[in-house]
N, C-alpha and C. Protein backbone atom coordinates (compact mmCIF):
# COMPACT_ATOMS: atom_id res chain seq x y z
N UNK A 1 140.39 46.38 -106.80
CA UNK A 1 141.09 45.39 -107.61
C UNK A 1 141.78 46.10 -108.76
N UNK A 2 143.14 45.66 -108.85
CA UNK A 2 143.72 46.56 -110.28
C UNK A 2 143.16 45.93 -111.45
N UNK A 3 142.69 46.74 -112.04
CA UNK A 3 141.78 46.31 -113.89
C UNK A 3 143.18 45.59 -114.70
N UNK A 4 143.95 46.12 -114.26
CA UNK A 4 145.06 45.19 -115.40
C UNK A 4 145.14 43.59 -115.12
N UNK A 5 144.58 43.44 -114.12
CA UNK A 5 144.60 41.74 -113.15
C UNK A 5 143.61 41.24 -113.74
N UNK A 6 142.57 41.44 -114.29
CA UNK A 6 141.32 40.97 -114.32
C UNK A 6 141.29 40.74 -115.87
N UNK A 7 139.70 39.80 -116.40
CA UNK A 7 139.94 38.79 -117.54
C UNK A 7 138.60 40.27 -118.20
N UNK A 8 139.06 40.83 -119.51
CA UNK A 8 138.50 41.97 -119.80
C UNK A 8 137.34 41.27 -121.02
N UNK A 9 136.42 41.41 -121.03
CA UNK A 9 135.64 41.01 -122.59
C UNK A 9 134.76 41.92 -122.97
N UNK A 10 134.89 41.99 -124.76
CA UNK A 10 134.27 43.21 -125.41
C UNK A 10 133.32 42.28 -125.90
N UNK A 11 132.49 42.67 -126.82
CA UNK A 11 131.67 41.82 -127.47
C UNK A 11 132.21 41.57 -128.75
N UNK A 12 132.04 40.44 -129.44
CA UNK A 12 132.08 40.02 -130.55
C UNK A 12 131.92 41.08 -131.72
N UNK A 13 130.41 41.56 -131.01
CA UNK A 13 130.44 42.62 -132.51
C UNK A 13 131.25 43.84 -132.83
N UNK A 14 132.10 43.64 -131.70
CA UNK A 14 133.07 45.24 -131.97
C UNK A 14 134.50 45.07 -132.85
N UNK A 15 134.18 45.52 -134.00
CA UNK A 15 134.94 45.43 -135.20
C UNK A 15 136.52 46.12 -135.04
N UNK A 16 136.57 47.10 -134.11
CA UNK A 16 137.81 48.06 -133.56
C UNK A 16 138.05 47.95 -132.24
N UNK A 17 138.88 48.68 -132.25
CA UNK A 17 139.52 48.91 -130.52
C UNK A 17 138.93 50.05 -129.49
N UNK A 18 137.40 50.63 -129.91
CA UNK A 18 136.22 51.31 -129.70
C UNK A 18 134.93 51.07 -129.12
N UNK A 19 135.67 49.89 -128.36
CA UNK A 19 134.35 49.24 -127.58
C UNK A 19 134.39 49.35 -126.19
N UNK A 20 132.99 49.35 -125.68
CA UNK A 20 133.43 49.17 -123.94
C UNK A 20 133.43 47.54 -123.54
N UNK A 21 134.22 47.72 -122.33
CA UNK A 21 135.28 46.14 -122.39
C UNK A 21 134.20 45.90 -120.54
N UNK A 22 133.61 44.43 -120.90
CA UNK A 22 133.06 44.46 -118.93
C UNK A 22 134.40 43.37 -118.19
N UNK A 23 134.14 43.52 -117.03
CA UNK A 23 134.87 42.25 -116.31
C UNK A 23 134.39 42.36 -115.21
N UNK A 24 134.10 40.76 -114.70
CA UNK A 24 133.59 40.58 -113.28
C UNK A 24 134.13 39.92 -112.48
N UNK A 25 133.93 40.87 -111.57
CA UNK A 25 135.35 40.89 -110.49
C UNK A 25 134.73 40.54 -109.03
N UNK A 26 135.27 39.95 -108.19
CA UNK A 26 134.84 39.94 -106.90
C UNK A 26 133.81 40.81 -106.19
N UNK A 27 132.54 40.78 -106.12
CA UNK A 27 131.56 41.93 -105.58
C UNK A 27 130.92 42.87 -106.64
N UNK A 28 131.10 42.60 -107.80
CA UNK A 28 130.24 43.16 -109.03
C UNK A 28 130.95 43.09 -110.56
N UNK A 29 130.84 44.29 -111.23
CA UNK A 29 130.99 44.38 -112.76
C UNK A 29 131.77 45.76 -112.50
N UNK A 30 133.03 45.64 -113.50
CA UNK A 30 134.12 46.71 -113.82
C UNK A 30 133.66 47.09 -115.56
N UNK A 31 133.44 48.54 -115.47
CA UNK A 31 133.28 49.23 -117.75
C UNK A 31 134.19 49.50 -117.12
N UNK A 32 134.91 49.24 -118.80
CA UNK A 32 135.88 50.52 -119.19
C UNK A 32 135.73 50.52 -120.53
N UNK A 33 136.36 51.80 -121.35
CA UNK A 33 136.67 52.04 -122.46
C UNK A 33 137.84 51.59 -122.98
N UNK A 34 137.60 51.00 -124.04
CA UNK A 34 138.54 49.99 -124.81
C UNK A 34 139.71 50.79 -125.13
N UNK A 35 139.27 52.17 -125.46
CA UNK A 35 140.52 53.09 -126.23
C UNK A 35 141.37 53.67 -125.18
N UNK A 36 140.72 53.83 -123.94
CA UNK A 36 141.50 54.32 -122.61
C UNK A 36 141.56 53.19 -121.42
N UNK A 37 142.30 51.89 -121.95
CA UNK A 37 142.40 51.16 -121.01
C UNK A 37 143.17 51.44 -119.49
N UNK A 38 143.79 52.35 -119.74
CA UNK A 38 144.49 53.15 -118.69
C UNK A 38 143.87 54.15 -116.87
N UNK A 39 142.47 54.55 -117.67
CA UNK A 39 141.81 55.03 -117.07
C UNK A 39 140.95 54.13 -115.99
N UNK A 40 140.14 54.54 -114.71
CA UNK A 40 139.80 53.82 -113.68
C UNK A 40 138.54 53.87 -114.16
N UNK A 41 138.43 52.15 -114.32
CA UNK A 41 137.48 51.70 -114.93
C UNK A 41 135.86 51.95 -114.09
N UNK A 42 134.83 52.38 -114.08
CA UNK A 42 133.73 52.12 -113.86
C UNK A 42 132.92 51.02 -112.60
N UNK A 43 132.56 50.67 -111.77
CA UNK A 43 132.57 49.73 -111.08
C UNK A 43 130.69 49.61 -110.58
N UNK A 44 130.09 48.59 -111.03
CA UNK A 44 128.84 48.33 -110.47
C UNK A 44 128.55 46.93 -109.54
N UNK A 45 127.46 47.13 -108.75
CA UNK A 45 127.43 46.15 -107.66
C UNK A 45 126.37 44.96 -108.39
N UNK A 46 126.52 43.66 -108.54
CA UNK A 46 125.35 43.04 -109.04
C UNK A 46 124.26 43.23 -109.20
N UNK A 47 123.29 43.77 -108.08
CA UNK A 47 122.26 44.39 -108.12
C UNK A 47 122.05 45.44 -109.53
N UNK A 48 122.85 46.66 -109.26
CA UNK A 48 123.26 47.60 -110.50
C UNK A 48 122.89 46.85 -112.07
N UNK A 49 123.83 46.12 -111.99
CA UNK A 49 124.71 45.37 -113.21
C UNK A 49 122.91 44.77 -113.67
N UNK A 50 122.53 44.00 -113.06
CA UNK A 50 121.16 43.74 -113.15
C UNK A 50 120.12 44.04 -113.63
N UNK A 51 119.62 45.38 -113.17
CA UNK A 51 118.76 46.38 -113.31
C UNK A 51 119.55 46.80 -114.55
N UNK A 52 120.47 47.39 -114.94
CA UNK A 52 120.80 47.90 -116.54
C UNK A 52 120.74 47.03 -117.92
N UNK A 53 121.06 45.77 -117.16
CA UNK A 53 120.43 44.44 -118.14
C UNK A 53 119.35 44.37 -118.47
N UNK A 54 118.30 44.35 -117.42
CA UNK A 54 117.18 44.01 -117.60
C UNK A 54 116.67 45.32 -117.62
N UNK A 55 117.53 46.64 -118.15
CA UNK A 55 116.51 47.77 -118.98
C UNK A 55 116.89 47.73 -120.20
N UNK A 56 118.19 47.25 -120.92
CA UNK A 56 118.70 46.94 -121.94
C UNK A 56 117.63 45.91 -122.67
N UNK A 57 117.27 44.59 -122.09
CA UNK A 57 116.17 44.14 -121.98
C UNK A 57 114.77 44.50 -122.89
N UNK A 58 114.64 45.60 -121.77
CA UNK A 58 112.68 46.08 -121.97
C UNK A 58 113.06 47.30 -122.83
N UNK A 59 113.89 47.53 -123.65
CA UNK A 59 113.95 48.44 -124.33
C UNK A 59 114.12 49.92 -123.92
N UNK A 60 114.59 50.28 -122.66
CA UNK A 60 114.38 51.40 -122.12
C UNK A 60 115.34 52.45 -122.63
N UNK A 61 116.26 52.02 -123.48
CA UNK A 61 117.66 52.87 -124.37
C UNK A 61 117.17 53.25 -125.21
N UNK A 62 116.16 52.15 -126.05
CA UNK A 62 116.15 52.79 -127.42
C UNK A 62 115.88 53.97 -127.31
N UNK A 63 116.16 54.46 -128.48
CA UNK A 63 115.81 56.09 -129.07
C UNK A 63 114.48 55.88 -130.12
């Protein structure tokens, strides 16, 4: 799917043009970087998209 077709959303809390942007697209979740919208965005399958939520979740990032 071309990323320029698709409906892009950053989060609220991103104060600049320095955020990563998701969109969900037919058959999963498209990242990209907000500052290189140009570049081929990232692509995960629901399943994926899932499992990184729900480690985001249980805290598995923090530092």
């Amino acid at each position: 799917m071309e990323s320029s077709t698709v409906n892009w959303r950053k989060s609220s809390r991103c104060a600049s043009n320095a955020c990563v942007e998701v969109a969900k697209v037919d058959g999963g979740i498209m990242v990209r970087d907000s500052k290189n919208p140009e570049r081929t965005p990232l692509v995960f399958t629901p399943e994926e998209w899932s499992a990184f939520v729900e480690g985001v979740n249980q805290g598995e990032f923090s530092f």
